[in-house]
C-alpha atoms as a PDB file:
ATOM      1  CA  UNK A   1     -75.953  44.586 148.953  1.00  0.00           C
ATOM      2  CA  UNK A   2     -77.787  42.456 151.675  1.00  0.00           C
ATOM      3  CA  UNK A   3     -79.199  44.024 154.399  1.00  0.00           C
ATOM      4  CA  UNK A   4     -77.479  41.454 156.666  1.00  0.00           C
ATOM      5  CA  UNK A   5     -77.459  42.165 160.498  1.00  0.00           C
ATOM      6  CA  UNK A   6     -75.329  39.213 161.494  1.00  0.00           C
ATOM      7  CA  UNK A   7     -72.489  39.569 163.550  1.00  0.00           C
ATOM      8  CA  UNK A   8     -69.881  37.505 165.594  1.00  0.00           C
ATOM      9  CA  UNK A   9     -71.727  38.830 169.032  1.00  0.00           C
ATOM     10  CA  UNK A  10     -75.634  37.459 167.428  1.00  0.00           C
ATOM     11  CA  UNK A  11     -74.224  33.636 166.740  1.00  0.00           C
ATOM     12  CA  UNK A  12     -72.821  30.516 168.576  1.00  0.00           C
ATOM     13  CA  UNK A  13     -69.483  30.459 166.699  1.00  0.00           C
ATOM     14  CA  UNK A  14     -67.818  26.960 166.203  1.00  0.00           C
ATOM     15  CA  UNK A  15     -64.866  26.471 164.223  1.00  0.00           C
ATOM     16  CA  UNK A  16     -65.419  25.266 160.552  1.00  0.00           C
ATOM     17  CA  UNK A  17     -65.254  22.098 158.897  1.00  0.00           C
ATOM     18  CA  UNK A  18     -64.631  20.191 155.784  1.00  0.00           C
ATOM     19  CA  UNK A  19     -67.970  19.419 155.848  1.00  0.00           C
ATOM     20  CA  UNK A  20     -69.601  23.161 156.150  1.00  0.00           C
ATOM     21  CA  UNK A  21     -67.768  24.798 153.481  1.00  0.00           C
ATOM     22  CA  UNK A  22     -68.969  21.503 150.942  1.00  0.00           C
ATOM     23  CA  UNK A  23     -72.543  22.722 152.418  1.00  0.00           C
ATOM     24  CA  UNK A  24     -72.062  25.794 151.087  1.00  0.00           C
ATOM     25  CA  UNK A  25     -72.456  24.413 147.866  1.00  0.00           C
ATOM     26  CA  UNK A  26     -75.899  22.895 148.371  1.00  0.00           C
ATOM     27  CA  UNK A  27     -75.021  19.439 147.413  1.00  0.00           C
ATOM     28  CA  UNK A  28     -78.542  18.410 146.910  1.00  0.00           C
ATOM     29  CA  UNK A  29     -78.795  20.668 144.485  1.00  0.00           C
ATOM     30  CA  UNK A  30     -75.704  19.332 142.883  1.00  0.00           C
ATOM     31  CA  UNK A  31     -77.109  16.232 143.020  1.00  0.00           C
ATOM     32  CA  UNK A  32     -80.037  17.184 140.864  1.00  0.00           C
ATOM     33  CA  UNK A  33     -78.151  19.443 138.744  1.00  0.00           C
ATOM     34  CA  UNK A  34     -75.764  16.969 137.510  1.00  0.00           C
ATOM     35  CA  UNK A  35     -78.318  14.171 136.924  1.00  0.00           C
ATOM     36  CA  UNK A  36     -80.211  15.990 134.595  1.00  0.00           C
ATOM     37  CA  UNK A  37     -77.087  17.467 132.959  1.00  0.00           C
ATOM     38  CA  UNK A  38     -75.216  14.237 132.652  1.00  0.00           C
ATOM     39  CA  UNK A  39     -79.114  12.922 131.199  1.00  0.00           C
ATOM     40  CA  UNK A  40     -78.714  15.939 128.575  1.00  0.00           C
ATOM     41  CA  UNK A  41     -75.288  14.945 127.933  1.00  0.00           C
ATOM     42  CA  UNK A  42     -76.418  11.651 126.489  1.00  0.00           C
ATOM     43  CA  UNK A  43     -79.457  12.145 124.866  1.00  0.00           C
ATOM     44  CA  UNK A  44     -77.441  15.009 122.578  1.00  0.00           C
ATOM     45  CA  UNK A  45     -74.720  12.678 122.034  1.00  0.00           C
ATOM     46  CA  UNK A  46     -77.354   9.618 120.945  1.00  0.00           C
ATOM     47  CA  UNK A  47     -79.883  12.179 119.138  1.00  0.00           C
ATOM     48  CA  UNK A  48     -77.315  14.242 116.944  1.00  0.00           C
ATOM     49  CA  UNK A  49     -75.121  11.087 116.680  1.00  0.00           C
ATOM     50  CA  UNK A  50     -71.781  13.308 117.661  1.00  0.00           C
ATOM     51  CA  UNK A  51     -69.627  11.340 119.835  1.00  0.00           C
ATOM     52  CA  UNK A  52     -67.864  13.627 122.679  1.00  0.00           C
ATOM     53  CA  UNK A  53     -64.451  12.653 124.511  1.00  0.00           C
ATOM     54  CA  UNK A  54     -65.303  11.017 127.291  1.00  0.00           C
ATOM     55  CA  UNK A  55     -62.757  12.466 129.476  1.00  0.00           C
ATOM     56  CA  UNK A  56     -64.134  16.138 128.217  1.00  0.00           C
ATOM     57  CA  UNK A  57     -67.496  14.818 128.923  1.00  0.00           C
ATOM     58  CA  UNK A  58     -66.751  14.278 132.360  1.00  0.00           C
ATOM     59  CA  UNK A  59     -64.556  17.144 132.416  1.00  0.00           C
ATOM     60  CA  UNK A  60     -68.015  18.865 131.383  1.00  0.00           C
ATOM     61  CA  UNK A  61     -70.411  17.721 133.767  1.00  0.00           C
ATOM     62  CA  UNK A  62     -67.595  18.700 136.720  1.00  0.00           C
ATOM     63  CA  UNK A  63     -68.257  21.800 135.095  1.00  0.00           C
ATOM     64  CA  UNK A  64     -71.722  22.133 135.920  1.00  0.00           C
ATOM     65  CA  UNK A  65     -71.492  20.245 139.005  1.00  0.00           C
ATOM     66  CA  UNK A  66     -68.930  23.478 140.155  1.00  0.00           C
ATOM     67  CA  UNK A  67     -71.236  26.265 138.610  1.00  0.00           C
ATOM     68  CA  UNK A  68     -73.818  24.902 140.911  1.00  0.00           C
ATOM     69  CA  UNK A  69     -72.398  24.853 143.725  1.00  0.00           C
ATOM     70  CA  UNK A  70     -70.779  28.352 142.751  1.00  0.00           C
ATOM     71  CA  UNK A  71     -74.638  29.267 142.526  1.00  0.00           C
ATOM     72  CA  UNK A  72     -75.223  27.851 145.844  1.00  0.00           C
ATOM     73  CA  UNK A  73     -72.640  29.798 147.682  1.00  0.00           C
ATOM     74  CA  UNK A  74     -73.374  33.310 145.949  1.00  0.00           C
ATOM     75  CA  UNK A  75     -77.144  32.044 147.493  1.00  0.00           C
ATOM     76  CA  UNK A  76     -75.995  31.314 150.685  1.00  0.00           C
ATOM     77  CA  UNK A  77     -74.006  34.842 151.315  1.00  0.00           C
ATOM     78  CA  UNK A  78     -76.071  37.054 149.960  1.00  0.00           C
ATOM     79  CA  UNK A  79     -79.409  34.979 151.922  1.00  0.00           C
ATOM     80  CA  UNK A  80     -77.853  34.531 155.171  1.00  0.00           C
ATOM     81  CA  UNK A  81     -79.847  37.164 157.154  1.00  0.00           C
ATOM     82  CA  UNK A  82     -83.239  35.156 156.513  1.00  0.00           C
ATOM     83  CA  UNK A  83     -80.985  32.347 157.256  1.00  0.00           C
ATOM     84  CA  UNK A  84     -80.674  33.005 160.659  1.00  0.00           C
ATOM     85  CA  UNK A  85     -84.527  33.524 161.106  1.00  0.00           C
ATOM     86  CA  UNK A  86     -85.779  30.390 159.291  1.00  0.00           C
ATOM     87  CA  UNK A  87     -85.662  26.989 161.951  1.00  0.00           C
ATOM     88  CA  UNK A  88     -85.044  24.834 158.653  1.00  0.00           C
ATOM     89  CA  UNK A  89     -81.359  27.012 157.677  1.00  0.00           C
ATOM     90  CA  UNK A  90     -80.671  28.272 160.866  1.00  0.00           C
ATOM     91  CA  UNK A  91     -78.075  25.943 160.821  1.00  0.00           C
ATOM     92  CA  UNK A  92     -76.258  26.516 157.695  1.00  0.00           C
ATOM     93  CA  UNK A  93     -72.507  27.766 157.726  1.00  0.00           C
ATOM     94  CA  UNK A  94     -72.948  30.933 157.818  1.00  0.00           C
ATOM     95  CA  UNK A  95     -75.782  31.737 160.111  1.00  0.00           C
ATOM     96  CA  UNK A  96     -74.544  28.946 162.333  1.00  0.00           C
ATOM     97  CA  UNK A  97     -70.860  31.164 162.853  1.00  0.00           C
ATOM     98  CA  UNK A  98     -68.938  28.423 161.232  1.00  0.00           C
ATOM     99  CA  UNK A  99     -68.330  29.993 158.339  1.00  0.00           C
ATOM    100  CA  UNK A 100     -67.519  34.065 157.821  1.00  0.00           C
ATOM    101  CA  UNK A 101     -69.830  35.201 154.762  1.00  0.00           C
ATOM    102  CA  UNK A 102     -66.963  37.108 153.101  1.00  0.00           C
ATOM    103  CA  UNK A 103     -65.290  33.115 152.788  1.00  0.00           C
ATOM    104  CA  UNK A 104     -68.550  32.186 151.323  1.00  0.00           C
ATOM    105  CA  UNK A 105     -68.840  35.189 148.740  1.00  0.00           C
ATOM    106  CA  UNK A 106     -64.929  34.616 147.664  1.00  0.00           C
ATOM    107  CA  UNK A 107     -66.199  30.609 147.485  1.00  0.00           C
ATOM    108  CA  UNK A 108     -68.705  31.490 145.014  1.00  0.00           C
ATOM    109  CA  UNK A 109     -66.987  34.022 142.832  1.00  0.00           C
ATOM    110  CA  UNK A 110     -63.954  31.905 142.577  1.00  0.00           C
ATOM    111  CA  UNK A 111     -65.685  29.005 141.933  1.00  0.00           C
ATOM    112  CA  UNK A 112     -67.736  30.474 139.514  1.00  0.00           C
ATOM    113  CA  UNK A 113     -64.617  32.012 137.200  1.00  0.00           C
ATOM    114  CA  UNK A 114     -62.959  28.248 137.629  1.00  0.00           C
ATOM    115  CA  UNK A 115     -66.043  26.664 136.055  1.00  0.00           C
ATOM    116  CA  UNK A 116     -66.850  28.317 133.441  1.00  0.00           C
ATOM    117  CA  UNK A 117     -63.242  28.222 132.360  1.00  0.00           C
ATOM    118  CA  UNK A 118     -63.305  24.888 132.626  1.00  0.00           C
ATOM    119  CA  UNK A 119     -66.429  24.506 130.885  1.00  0.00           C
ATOM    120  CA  UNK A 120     -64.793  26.083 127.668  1.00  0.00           C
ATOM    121  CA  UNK A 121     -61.600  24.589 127.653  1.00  0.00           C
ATOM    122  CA  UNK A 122     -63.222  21.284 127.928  1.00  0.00           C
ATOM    123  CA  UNK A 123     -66.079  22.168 125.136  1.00  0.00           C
ATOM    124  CA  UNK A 124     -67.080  25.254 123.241  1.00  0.00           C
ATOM    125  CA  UNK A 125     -67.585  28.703 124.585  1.00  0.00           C
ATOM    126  CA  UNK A 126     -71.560  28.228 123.731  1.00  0.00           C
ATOM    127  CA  UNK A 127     -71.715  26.419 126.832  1.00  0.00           C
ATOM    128  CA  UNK A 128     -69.396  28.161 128.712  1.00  0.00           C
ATOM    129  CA  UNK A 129     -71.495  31.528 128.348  1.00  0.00           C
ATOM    130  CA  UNK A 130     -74.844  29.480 129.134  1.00  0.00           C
ATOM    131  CA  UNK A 131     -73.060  28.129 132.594  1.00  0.00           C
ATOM    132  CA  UNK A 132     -72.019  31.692 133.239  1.00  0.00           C
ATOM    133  CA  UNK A 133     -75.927  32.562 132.851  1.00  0.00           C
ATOM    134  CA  UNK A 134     -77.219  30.009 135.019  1.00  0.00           C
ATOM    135  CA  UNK A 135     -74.597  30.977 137.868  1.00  0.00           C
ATOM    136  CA  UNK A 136     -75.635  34.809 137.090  1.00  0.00           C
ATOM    137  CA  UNK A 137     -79.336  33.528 137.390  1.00  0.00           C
ATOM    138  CA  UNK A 138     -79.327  31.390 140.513  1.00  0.00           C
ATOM    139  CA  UNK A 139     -76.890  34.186 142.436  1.00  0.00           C
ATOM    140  CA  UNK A 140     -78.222  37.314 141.375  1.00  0.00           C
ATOM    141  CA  UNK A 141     -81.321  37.509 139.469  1.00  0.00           C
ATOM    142  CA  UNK A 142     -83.255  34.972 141.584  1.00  0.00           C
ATOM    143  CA  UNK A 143     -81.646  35.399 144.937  1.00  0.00           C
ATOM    144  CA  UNK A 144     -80.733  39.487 145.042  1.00  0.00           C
ATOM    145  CA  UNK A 145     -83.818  40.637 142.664  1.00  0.00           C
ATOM    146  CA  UNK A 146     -86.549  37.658 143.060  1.00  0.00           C
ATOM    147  CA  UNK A 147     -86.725  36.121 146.207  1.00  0.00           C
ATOM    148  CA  UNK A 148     -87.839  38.823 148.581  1.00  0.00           C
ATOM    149  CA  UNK A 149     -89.736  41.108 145.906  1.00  0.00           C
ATOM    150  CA  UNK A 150     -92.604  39.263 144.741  1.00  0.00           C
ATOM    151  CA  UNK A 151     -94.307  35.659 145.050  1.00  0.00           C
ATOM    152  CA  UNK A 152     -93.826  34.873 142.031  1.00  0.00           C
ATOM    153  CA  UNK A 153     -89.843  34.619 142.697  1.00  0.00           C
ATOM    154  CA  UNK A 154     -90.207  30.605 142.566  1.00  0.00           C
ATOM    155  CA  UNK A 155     -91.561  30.599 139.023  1.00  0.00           C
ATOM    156  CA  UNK A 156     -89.219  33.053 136.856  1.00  0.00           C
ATOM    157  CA  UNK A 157     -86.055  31.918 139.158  1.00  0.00           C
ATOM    158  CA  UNK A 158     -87.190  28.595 138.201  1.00  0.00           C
ATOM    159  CA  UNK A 159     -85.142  28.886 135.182  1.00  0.00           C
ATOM    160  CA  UNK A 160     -81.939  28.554 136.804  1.00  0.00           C
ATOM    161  CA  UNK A 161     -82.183  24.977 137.770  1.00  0.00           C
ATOM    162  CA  UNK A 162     -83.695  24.275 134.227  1.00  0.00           C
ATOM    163  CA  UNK A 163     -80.070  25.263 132.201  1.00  0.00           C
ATOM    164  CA  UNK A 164     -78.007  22.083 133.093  1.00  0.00           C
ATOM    165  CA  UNK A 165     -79.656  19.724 130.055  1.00  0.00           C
ATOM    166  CA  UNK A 166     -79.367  22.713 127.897  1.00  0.00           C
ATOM    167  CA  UNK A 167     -75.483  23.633 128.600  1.00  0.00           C
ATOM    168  CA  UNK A 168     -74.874  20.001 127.907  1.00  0.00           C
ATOM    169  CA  UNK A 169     -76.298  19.839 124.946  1.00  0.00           C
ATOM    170  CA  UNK A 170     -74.450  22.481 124.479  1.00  0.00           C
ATOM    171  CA  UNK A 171     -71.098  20.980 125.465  1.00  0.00           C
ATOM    172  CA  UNK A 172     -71.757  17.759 123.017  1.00  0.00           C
ATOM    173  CA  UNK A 173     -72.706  19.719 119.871  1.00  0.00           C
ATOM    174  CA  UNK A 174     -72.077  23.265 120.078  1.00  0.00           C
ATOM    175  CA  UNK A 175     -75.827  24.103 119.435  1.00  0.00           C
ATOM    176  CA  UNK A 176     -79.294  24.568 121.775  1.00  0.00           C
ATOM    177  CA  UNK A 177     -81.617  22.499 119.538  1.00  0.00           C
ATOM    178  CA  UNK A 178     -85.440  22.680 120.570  1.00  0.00           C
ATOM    179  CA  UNK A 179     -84.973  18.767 122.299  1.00  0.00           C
ATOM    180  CA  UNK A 180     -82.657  20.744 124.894  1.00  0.00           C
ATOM    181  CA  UNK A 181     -84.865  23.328 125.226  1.00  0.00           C
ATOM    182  CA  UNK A 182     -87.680  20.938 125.976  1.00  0.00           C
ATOM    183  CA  UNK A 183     -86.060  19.472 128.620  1.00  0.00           C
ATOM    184  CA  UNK A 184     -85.374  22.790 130.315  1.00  0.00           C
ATOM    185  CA  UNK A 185     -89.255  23.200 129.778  1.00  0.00           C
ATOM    186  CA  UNK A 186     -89.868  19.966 131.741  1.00  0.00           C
ATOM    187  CA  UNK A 187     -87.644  21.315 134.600  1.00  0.00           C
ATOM    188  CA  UNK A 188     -89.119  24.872 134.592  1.00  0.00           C
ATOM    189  CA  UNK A 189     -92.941  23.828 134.644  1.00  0.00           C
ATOM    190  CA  UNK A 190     -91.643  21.077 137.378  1.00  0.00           C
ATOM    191  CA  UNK A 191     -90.363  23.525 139.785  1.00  0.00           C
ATOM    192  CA  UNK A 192     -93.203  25.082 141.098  1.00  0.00           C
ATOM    193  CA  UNK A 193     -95.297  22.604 142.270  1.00  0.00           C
ATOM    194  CA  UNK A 194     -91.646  20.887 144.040  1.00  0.00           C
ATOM    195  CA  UNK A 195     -91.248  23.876 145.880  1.00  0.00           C
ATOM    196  CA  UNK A 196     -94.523  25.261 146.809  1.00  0.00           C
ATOM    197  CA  UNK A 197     -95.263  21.537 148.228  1.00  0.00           C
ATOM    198  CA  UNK A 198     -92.439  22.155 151.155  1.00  0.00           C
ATOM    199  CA  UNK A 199     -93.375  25.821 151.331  1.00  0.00           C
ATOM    200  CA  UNK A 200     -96.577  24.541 152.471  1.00  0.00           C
ATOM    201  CA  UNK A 201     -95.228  23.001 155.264  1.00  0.00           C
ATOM    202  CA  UNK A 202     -92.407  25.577 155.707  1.00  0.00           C
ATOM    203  CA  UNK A 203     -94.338  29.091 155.147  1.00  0.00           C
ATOM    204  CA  UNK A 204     -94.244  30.084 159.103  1.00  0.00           C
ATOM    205  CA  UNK A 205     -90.271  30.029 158.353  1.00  0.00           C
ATOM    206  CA  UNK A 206     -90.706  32.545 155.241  1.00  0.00           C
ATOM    207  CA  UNK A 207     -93.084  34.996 157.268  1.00  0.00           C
ATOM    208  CA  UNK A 208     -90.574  35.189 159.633  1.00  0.00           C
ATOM    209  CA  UNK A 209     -88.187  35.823 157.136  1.00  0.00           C
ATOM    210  CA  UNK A 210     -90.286  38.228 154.974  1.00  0.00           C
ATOM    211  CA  UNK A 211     -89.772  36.882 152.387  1.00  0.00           C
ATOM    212  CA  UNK A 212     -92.948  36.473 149.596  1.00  0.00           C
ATOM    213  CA  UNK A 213     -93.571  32.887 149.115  1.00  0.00           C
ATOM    214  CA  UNK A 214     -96.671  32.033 147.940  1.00  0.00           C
ATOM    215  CA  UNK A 215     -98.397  30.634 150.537  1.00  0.00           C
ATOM    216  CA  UNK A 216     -97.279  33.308 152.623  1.00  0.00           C
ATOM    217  CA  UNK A 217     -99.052  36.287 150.418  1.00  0.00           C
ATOM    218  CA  UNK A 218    -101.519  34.495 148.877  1.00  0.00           C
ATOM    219  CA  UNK A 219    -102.273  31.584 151.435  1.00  0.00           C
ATOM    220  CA  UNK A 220    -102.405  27.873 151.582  1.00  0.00           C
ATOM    221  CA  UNK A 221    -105.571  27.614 149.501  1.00  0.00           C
ATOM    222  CA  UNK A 222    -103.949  29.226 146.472  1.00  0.00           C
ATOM    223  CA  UNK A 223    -100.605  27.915 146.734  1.00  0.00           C
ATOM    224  CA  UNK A 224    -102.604  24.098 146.979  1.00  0.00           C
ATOM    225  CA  UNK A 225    -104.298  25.175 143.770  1.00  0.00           C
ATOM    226  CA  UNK A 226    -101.272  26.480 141.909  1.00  0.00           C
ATOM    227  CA  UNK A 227     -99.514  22.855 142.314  1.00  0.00           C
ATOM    228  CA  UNK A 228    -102.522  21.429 140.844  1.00  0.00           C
ATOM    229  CA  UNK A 229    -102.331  23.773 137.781  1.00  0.00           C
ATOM    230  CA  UNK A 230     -98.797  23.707 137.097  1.00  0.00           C
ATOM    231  CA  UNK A 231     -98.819  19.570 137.527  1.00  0.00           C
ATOM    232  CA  UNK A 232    -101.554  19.906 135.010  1.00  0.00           C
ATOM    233  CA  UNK A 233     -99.805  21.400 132.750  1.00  0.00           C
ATOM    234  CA  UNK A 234     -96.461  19.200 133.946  1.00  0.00           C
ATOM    235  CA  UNK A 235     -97.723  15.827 133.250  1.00  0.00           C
ATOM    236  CA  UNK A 236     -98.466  15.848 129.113  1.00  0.00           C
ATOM    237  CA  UNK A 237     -95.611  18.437 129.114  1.00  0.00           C
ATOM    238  CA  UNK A 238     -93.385  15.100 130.105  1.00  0.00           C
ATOM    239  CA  UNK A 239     -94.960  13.404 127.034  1.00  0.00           C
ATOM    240  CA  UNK A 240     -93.780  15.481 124.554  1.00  0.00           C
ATOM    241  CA  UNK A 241     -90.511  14.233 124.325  1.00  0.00           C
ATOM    242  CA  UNK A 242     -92.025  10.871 122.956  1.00  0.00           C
ATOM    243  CA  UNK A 243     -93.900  13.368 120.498  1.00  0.00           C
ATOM    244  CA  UNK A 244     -90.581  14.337 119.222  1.00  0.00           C
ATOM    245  CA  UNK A 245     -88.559  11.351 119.142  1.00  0.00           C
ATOM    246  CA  UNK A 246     -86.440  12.335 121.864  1.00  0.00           C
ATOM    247  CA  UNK A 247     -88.019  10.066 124.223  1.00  0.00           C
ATOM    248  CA  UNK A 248     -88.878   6.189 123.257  1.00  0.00           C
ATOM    249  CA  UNK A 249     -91.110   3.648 124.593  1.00  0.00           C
ATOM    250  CA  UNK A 250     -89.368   3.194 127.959  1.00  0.00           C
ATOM    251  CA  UNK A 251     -89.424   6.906 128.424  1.00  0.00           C
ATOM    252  CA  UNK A 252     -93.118   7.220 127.386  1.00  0.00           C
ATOM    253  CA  UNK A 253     -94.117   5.015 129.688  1.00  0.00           C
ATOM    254  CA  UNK A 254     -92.162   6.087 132.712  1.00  0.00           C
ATOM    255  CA  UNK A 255     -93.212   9.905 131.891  1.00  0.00           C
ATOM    256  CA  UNK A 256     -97.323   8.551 131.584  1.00  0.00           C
ATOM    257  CA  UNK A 257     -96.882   6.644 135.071  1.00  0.00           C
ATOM    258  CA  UNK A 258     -94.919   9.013 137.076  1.00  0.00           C
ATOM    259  CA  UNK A 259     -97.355  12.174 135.574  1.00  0.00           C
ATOM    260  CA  UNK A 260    -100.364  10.324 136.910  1.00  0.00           C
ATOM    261  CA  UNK A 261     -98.758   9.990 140.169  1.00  0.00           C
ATOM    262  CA  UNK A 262     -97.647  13.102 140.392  1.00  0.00           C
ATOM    263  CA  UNK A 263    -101.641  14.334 139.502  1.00  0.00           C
ATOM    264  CA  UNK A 264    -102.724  12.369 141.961  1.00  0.00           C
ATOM    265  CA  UNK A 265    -100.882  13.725 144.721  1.00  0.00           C
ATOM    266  CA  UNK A 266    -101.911  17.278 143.366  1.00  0.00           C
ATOM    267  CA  UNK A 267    -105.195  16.356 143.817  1.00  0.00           C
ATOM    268  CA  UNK A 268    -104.980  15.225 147.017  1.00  0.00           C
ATOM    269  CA  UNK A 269    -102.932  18.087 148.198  1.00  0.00           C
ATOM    270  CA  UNK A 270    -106.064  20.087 146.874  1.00  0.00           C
ATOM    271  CA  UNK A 271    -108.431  18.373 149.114  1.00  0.00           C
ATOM    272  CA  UNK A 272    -106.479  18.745 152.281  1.00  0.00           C
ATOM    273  CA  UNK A 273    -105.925  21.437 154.174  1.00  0.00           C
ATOM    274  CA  UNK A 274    -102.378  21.175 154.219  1.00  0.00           C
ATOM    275  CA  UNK A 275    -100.514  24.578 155.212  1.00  0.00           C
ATOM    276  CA  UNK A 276    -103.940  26.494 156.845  1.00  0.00           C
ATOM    277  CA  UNK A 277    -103.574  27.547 160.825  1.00  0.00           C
ATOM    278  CA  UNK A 278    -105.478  23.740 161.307  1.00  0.00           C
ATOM    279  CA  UNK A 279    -103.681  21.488 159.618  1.00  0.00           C
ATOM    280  CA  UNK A 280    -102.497  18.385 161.444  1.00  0.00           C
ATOM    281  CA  UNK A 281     -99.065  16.170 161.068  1.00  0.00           C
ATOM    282  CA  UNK A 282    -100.925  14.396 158.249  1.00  0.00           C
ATOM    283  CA  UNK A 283    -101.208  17.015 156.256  1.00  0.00           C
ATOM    284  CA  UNK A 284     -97.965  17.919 156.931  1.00  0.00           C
ATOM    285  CA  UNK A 285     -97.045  14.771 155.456  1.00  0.00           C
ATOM    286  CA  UNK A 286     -98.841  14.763 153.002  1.00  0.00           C
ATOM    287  CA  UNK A 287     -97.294  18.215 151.562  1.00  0.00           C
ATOM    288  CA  UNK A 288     -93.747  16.671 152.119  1.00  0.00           C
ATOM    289  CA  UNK A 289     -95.253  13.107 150.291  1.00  0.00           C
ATOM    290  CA  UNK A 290     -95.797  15.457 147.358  1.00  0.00           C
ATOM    291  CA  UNK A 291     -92.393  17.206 147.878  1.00  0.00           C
ATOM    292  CA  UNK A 292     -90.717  14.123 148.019  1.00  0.00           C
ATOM    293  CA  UNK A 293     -92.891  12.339 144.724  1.00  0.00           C
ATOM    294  CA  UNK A 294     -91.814  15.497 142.933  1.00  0.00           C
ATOM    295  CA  UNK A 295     -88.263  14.441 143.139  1.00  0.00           C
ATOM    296  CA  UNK A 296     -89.094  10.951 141.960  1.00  0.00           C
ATOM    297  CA  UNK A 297     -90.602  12.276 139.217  1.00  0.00           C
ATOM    298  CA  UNK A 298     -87.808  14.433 137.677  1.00  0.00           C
ATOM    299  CA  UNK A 299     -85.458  10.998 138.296  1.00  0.00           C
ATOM    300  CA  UNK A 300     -87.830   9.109 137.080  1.00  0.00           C
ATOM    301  CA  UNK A 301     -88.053  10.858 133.693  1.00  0.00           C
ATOM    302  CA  UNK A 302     -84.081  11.665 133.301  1.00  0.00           C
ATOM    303  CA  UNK A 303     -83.792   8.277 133.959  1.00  0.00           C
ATOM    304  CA  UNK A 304     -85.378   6.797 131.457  1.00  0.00           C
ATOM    305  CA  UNK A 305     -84.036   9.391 129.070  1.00  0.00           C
ATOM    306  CA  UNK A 306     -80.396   8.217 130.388  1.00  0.00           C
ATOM    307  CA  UNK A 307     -81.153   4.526 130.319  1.00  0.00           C
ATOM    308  CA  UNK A 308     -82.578   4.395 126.769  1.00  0.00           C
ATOM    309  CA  UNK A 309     -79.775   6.546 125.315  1.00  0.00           C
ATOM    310  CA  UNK A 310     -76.780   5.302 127.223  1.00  0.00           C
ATOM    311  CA  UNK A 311     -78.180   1.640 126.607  1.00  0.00           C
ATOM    312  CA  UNK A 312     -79.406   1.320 123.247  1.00  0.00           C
ATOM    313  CA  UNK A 313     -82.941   0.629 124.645  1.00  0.00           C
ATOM    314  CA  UNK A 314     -84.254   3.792 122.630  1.00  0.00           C
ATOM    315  CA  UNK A 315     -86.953   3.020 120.426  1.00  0.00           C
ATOM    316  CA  UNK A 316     -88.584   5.729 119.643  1.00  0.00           C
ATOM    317  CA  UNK A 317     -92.376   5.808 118.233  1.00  0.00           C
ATOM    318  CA  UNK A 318     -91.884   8.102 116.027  1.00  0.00           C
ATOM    319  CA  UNK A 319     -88.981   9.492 113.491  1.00  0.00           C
ATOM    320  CA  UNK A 320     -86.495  12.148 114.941  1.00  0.00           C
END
């Protein structure tokens, strides 16, 4: 269990809304989550040429959309001590006294049951089992065993976020085949230079905390570094899919342009001093620039995946 020290007599209690039980969920994590799951969705359908309902489709991608958010409630229960310490959460639901964290613990198991029944009634129990993993990933492995234990929490836990392609594969045909597992590459590789960009700007909040985030243990130099490297690696990692037929010439040429830009910001992150005791406002922006192109990136390649597969416009340069 959590070491949590809040109490009703240590918060500004409010009543609760509508609106703070949905942020329980971490919508913009939904948002994300279901993109690249509805992208994996239609790439399996147009790649193995198996048609799925589209009513059980939808029914699928709910699916995931509620094992997220499941995910992001387990997160926010079991986190809400550093919650409270961090200016950036401090006004979440639960460290905010809107929201009691045994609500948001019954939220997330409940939620988590409900979705991955869901996800097998509408599809196959292959994908129910992988939703139940991710959940068990994001709300335990990452959050109770990762995050405060070691800096390297951001990398393995990585892997959560990385299972919603995969699971709708999955859904569609029953199988993993190595073009899902690609595209939970792309997402795994991508996640640590996303996150260590706003940790650069956002590492005073983690000390606080205690918790182990890179630039916290290792400093801003490293961390600046590390984006570099993994972006490195990131960019021809985005070209593969072309390689293999899952991606076509619209992808390929998205994935090329967005992987430079992404390299480029790397770089310049590298040559500022963005997160060290001297760094200025912009730096700052700067780090969240990178933050920010991150995102793009990720859209920018689902995108094109979703486009050329839910279009027609896939023309691939080589044979699947």
């Amino acid at each position: 269990m959590s070491n949590l020290q809040i109490t009703p007599d240590t918060l500004a209690l409010r009543p609760a809304t509508a609106h703070d039980y949905f942020e329980l969920l971490k919508p913009r994590i939904i948002f994300l989550v279901v993109f690249t799951g509805l992208a994996g969705l239609v790439a399996a359908q147009g790649i193995s040429g198996v048609s799925m309902n589209p009513v059980l489709a939808a029914i699928s991608v709910l699916a995931i959309a509620v094992g997220s958010g499941a995910a992001g409630a387990l997160n926010m229960w079991y986190d809400a001590d550093i919650d409270a310490k961090m200016i950036r959460t401090s006004t979440r639901p639960i460290p905010s006294g809107a929201v009691p964290r045994e609500e948001a613990l019954a939220l997330g198991l409940i939620l988590s049951g409900a979705s991955v029944l869901l996800m097998w009634m509408a599809s196959n129990l292959l994908a129910a089992v992988l939703l139940a993993v991710s959940i068990a990933y994001y709300g335990w492995f990452y959050t109770m065993l990762l995050k405060r234990r070691t800096s390297q929490n951001i990398v393995i836990g990585g892997a959560a976020g990385a299972f919603p392609p995969v699971i709708a594969w999955a859904a569609v045909t029953g199988t993993t085949p190595p073009d899902a597992w690609l595209l939970f590459a792309i997402i795994f590789v991508w996640t640590p230079p996303h996150f260590w960009a706003l940790s650069l700007v956002a590492h005073k909040d983690y000390e606080r905390a205690g918790v182990p985030m890179l630039p916290v243990v290792h400093g801003a130099a490293t961390t600046r570094r590390q984006i570099l490297y993994y972006t490195l690696l990131l960019a021809p990692l985005g070209l593969v899919p072309v390689a293999t037929g899952l991606g076509g010439l619209l992808y390929g040429l998205v994935a090329l342009g967005a992987g430079a830009g992404f390299v480029w910001f790397a770089v310049r992150l590298l040559r500022s001093v963005a997160g060290d005791p001297d760094a200025g406002d912009a730096e700052r922006k700067l780090a969240m620039g990178t933050f920010g192109f991150s995102i793009l990136y990720l859209f920018l390649l689902f995108g094109a995946l979703l486009i050329e597969h839910a279009t027609g416009l896939h023309f691939p340069l080589v044979g699947h």
